[in-house]
N, C-alpha and C. Protein backbone atom coordinates (compact mmCIF):
# COMPACT_ATOMS: atom_id res chain seq x y z
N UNK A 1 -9.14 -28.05 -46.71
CA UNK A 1 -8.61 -27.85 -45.38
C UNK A 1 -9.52 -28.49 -44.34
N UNK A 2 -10.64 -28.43 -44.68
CA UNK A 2 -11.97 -28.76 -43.59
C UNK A 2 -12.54 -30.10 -44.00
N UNK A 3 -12.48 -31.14 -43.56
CA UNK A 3 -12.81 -32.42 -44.16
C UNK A 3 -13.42 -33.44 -43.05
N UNK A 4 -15.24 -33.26 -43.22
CA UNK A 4 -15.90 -33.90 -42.19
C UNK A 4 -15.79 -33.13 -41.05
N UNK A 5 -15.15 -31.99 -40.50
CA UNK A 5 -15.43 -31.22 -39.10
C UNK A 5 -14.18 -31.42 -38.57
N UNK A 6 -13.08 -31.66 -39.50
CA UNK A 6 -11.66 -31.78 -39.17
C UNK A 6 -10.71 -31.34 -39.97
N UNK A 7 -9.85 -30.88 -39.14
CA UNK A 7 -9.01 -30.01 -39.60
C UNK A 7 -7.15 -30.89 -40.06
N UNK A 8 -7.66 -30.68 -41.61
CA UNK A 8 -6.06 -31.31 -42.45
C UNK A 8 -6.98 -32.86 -42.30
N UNK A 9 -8.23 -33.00 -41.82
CA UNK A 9 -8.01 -34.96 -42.21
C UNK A 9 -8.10 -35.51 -41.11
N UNK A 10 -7.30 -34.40 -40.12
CA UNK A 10 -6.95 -35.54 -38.74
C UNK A 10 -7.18 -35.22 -37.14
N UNK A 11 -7.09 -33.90 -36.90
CA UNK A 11 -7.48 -32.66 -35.71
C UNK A 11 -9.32 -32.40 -35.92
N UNK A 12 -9.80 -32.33 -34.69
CA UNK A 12 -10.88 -32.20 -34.76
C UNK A 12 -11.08 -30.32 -34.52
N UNK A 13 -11.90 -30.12 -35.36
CA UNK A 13 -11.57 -28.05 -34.76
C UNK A 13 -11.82 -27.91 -33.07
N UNK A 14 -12.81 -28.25 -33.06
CA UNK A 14 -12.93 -28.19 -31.95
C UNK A 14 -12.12 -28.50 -30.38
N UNK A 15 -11.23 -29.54 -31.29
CA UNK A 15 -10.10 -29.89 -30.20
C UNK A 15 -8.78 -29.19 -30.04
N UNK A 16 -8.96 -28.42 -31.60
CA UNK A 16 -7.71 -27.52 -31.89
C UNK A 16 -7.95 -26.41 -31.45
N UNK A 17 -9.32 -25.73 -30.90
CA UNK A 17 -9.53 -24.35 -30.55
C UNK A 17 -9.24 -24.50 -28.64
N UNK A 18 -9.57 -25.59 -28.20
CA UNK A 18 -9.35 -26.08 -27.15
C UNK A 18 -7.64 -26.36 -26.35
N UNK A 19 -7.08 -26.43 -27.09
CA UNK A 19 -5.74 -26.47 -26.89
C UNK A 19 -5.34 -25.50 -27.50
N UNK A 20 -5.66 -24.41 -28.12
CA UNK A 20 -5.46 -23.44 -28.53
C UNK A 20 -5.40 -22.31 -27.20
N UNK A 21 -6.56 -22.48 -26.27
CA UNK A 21 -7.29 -21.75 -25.31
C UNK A 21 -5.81 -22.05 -24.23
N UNK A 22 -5.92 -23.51 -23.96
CA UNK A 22 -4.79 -24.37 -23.29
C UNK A 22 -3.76 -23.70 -23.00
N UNK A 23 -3.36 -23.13 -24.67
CA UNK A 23 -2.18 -22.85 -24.57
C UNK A 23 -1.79 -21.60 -24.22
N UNK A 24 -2.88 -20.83 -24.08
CA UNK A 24 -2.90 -19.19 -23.98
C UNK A 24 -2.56 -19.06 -22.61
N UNK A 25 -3.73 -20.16 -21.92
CA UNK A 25 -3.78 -19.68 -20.20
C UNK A 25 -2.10 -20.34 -20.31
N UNK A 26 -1.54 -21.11 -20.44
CA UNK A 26 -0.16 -21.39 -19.99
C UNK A 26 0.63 -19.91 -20.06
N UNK A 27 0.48 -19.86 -21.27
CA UNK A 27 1.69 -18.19 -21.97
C UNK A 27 1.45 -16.94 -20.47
N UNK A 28 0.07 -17.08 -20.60
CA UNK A 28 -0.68 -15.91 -19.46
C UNK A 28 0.33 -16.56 -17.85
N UNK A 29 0.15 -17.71 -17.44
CA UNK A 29 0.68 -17.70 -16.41
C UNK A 29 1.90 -17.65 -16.51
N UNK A 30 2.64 -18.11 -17.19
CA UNK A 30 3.96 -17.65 -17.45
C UNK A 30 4.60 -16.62 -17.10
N UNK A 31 4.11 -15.84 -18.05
CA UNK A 31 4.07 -14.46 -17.69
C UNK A 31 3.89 -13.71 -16.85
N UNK A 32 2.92 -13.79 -15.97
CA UNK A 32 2.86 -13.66 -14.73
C UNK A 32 3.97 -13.96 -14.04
N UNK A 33 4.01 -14.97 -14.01
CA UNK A 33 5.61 -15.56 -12.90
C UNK A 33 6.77 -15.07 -13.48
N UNK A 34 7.45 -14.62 -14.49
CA UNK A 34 7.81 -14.20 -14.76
C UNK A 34 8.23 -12.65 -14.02
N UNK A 35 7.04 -12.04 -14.33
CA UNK A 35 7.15 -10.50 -14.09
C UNK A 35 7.25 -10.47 -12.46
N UNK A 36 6.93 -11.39 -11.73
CA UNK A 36 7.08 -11.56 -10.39
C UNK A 36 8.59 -11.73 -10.22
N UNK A 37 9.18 -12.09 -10.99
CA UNK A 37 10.71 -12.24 -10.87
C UNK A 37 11.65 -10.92 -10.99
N UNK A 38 10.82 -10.63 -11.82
CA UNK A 38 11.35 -9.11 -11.78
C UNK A 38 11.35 -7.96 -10.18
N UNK A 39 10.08 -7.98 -9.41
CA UNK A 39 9.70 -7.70 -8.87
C UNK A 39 11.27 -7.36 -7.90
N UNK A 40 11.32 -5.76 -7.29
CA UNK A 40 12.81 -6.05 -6.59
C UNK A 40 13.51 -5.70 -7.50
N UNK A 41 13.43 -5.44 -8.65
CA UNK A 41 14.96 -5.42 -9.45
C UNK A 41 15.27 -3.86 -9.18
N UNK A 42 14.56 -2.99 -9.06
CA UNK A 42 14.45 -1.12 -8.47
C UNK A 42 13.87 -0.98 -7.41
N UNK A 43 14.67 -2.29 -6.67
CA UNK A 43 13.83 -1.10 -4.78
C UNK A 43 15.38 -0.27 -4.64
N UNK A 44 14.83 1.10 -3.86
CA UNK A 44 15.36 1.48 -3.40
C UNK A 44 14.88 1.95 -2.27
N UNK A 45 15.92 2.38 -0.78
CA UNK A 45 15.56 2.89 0.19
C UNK A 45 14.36 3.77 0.00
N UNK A 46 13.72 4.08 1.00
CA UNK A 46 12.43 5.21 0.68
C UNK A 46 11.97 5.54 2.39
N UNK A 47 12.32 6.82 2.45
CA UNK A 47 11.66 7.38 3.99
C UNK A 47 10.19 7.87 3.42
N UNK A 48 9.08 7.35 4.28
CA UNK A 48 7.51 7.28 4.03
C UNK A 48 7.21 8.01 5.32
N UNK A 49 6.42 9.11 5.27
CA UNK A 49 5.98 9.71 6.44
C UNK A 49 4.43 9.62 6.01
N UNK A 50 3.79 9.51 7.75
CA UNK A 50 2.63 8.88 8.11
C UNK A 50 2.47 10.24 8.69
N UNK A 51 0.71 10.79 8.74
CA UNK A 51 -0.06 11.81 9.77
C UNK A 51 -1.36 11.75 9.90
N UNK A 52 -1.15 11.28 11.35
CA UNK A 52 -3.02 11.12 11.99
C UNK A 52 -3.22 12.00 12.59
N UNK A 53 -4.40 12.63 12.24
CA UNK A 53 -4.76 14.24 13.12
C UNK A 53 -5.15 13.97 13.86
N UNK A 54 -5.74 13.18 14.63
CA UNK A 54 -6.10 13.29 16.29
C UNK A 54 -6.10 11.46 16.32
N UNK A 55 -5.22 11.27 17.25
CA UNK A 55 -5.30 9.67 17.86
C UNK A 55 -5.09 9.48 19.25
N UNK A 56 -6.51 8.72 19.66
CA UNK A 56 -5.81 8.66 21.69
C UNK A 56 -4.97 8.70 22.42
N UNK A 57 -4.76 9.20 23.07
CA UNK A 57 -3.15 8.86 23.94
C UNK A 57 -3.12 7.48 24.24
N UNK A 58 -3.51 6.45 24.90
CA UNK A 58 -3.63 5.40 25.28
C UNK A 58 -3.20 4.66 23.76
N UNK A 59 -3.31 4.76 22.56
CA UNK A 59 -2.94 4.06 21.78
C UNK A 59 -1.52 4.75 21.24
N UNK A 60 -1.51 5.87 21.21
CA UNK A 60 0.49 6.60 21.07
C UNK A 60 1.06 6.12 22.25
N UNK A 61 1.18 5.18 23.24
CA UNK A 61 1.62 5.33 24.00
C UNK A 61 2.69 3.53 23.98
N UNK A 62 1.47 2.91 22.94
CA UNK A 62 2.58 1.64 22.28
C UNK A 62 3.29 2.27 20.57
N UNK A 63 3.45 3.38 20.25
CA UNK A 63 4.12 3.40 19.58
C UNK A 63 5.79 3.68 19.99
N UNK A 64 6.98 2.91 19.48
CA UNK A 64 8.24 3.18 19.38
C UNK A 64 8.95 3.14 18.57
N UNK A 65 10.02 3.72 18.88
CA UNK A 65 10.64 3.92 17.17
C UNK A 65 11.81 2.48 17.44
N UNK A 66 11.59 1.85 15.74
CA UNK A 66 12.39 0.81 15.82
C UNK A 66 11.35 -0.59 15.77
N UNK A 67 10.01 -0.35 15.56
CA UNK A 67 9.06 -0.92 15.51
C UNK A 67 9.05 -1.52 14.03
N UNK A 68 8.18 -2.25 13.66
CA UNK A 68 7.61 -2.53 12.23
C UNK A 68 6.12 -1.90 11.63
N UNK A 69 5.97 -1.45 11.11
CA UNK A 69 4.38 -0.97 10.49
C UNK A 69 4.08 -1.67 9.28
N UNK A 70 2.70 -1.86 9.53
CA UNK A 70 1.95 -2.71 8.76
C UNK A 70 0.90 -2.13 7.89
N UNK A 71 0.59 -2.22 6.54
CA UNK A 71 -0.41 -1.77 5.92
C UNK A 71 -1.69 -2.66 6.77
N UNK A 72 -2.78 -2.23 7.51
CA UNK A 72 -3.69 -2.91 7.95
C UNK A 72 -4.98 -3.75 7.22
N UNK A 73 -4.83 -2.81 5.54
CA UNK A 73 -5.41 -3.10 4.70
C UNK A 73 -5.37 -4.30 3.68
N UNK A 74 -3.89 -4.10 3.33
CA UNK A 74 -2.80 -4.68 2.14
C UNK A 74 -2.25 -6.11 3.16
N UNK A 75 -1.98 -5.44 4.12
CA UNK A 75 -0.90 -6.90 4.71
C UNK A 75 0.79 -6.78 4.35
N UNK A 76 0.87 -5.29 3.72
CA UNK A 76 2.07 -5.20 3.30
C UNK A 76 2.83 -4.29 4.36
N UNK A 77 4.15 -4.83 4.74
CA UNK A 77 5.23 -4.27 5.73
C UNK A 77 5.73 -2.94 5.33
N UNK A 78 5.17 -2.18 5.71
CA UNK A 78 5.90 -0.59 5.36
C UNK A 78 7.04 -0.03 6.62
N UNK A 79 7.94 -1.30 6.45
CA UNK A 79 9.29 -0.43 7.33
C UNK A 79 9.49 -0.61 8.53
N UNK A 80 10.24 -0.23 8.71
CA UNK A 80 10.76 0.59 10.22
C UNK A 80 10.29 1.19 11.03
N UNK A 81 10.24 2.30 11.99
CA UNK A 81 9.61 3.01 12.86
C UNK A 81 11.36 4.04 13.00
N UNK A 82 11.42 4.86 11.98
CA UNK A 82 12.56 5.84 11.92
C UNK A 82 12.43 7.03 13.49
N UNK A 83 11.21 7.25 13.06
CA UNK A 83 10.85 8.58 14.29
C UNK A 83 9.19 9.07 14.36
N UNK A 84 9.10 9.80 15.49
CA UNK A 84 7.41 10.02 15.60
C UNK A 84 7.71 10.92 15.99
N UNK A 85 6.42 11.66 16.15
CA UNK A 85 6.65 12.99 16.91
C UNK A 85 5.03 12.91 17.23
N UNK A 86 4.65 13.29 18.31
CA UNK A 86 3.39 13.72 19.06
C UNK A 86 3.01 15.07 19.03
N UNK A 87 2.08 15.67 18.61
CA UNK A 87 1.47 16.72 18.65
C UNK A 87 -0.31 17.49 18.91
N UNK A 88 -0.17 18.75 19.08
CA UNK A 88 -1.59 18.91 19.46
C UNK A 88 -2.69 18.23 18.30
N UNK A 89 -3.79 17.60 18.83
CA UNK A 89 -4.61 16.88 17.75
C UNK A 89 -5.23 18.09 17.25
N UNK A 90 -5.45 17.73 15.83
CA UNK A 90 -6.12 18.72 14.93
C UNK A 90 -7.65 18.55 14.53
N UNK A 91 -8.56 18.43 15.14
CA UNK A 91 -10.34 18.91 14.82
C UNK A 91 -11.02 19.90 14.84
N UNK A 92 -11.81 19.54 13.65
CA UNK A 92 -13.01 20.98 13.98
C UNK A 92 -14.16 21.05 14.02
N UNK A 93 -15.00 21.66 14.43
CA UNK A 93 -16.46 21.52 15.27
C UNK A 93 -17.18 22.73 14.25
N UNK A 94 -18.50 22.37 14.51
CA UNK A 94 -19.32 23.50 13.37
C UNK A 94 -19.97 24.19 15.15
N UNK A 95 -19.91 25.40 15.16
CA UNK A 95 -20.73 26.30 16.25
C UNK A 95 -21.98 26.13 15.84
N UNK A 96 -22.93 26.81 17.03
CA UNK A 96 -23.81 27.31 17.08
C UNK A 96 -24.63 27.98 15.33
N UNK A 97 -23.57 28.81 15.69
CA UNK A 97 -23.76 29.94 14.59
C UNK A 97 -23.50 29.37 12.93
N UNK A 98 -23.08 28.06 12.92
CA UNK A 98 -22.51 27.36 11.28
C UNK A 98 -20.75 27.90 11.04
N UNK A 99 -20.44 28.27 12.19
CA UNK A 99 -18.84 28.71 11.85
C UNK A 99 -18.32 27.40 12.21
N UNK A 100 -17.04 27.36 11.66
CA UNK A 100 -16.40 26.40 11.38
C UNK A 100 -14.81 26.54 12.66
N UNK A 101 -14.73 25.73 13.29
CA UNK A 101 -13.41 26.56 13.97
C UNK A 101 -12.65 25.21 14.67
N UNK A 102 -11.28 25.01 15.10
CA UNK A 102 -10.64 24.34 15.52
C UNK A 102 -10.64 24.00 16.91
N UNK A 103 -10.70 22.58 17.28
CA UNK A 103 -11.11 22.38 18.43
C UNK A 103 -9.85 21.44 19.19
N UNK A 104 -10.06 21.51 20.11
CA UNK A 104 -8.47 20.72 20.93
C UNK A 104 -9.56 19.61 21.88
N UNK A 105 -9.21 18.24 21.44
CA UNK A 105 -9.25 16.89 22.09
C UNK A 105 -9.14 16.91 23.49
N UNK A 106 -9.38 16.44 24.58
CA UNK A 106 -8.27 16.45 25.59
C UNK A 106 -8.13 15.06 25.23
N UNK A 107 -7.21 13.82 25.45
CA UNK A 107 -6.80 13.04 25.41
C UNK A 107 -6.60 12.29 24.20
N UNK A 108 -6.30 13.16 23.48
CA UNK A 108 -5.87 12.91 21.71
C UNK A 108 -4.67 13.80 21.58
N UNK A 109 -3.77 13.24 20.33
CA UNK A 109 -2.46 13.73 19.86
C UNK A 109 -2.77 13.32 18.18
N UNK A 110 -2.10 14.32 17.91
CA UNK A 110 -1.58 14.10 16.38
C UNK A 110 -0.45 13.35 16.46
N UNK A 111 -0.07 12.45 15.27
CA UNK A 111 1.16 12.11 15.08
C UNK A 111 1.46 11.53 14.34
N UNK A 112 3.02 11.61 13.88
CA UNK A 112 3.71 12.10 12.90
C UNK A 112 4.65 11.04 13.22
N UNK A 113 5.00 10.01 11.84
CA UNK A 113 5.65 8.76 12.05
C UNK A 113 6.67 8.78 10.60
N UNK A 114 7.69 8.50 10.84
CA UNK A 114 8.76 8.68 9.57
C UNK A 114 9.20 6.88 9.61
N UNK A 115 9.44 6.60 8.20
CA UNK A 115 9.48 5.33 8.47
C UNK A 115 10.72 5.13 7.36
N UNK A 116 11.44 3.94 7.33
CA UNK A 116 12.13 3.61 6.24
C UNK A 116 11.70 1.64 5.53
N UNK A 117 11.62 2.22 4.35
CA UNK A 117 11.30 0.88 3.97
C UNK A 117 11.90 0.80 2.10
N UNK A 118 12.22 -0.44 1.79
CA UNK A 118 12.26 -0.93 0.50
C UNK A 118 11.31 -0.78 -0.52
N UNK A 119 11.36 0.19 -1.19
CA UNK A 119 10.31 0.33 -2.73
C UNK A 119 11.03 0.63 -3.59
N UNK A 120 10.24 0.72 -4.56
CA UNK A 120 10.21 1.22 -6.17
C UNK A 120 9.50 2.61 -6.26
N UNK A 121 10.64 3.78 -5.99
CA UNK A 121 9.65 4.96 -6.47
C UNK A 121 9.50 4.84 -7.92
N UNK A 122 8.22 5.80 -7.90
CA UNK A 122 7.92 6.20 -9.24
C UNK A 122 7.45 7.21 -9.79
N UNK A 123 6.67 7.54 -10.74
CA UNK A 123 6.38 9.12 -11.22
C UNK A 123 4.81 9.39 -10.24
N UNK A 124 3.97 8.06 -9.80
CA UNK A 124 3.28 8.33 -9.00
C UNK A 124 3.48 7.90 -7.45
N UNK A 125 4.09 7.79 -6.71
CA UNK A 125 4.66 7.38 -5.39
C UNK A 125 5.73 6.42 -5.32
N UNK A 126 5.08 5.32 -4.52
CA UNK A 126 6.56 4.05 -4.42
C UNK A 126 5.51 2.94 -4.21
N UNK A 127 6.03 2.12 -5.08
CA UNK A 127 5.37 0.82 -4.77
C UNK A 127 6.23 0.07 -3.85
N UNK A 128 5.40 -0.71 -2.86
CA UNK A 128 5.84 -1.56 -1.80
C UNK A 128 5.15 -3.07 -1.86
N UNK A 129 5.66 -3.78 -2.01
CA UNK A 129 4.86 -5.17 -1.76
C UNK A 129 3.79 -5.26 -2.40
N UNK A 130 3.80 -4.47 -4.25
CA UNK A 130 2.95 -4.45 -5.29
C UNK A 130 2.02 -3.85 -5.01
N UNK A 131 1.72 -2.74 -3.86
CA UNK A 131 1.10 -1.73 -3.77
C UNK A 131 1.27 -0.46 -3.80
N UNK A 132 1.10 0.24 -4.77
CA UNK A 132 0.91 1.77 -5.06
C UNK A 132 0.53 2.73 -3.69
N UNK A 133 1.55 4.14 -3.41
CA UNK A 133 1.18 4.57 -2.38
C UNK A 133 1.68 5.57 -2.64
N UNK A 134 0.83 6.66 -2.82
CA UNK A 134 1.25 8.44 -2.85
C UNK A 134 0.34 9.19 -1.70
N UNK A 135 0.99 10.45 -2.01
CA UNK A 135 0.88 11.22 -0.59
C UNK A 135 -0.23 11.41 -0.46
N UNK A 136 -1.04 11.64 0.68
CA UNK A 136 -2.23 11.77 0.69
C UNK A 136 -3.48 10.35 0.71
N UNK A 137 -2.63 9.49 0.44
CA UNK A 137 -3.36 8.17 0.63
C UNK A 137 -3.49 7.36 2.23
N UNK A 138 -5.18 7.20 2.50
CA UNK A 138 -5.37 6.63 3.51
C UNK A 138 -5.36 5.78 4.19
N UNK A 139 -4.93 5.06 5.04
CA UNK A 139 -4.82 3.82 5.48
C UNK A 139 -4.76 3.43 6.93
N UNK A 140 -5.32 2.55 7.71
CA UNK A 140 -4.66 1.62 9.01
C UNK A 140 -3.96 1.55 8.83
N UNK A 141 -2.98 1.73 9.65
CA UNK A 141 -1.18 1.10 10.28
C UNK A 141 -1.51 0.52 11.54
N UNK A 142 -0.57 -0.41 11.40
CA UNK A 142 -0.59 -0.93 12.66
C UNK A 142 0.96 -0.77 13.16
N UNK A 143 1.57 0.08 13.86
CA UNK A 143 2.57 0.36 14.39
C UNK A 143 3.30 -0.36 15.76
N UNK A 144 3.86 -1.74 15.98
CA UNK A 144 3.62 -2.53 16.92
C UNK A 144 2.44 -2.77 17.25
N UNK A 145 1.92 -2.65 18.72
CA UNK A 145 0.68 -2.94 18.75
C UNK A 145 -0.18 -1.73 18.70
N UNK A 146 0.04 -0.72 17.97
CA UNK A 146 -0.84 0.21 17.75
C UNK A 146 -1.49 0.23 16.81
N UNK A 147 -2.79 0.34 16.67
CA UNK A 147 -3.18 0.73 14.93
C UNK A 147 -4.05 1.77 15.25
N UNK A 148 -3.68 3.14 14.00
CA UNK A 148 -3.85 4.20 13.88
C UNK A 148 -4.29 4.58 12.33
N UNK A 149 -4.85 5.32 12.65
CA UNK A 149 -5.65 6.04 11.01
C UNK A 149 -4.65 7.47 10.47
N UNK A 150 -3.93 6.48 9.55
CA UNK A 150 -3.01 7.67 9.06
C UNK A 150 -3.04 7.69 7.48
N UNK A 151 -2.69 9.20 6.86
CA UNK A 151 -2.43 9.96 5.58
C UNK A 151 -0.67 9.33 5.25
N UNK A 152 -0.43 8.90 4.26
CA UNK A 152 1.05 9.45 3.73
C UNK A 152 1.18 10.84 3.43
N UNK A 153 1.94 11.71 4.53
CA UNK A 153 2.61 12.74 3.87
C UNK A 153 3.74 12.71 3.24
N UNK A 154 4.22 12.06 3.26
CA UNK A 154 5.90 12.33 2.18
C UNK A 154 6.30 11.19 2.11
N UNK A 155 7.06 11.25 0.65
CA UNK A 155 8.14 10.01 0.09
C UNK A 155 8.84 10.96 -0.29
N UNK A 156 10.02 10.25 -0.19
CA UNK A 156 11.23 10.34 -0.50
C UNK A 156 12.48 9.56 -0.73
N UNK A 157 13.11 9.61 -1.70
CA UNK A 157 14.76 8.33 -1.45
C UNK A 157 15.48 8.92 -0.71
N UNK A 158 16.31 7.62 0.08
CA UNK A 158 16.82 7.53 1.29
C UNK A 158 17.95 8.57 0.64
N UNK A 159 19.14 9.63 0.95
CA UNK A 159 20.20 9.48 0.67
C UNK A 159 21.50 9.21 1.18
């Protein structure tokens, strides 16, 4: 089989392990592009709710509904701007004493952003624009020209 450092007589091994390699990275990208095609084949509607416990007024004040939001991180479009709601901001301060207790901002709001956008739920959240996102996960949004430090509280399909 092996004759002089060649393979059958006529292939050098070395040239055959080489186009061997060749041929792998092809299969690999393939594949890849491929599975990108897939991508989309299970979006479905998905209402995504957003909650920042205390954000300036001066920056809630460019949020509207009917907007676009932006993962600030990802670069990925999470939706719509369904509805917001403004509320007392939520912090807490350590006393004097090491107690722990809730404190009110003046010129801060909580708020609460419902959004609709195209994903793929799944058994762990909804993927959007090949990013994974369950509740409780942190992120920049940029809400028109707002960007705010918000939690996902809820997914859900549209019905």
């Amino acid at each position: 089989m092996l004759k002089d450092g060649k393979l059958f007589g006529k292939i050098n091994l070395i040239d055959f392990i080489i186009v061997l390699i060749i041929l792998a990275a092809v299969a690999f990208v393939a594949l890849k592009v491929v599975d990108k095609g897939n991508e989309g084949a299970n979006l479905t509607q998905v209402r995504i709710s957003f909650y920042g416990e205390e954000t300036p007024d001066y920056v809630t004040k460019y949020i509207e509904t009917g907007t676009t939001i932006l993962d600030g991180t990802e670069k990925v479009n999470l939706g719509t701007i369904e509805s917001f709601e403004l509320g007392s901001p939520l912090s807490y301060a350590t006393t004097t004493n090491g107690d722990v207790q809730q404190v009110i901002k003046e010129g801060y709001s909580s708020v609460s952003i419902t959004a609709i956008v195209n994903g793929e739920l799944g058994e762990h959240g909804v993927t959007i624009g090949g990013v994974l996102y369950g509740v409780g996960h942190t992120l920049p949004l940029y809400a028109g020209k707002a960007k705010l430090y918000m939690k996902v509280s809820g997914i859900e399909a549209v019905s």
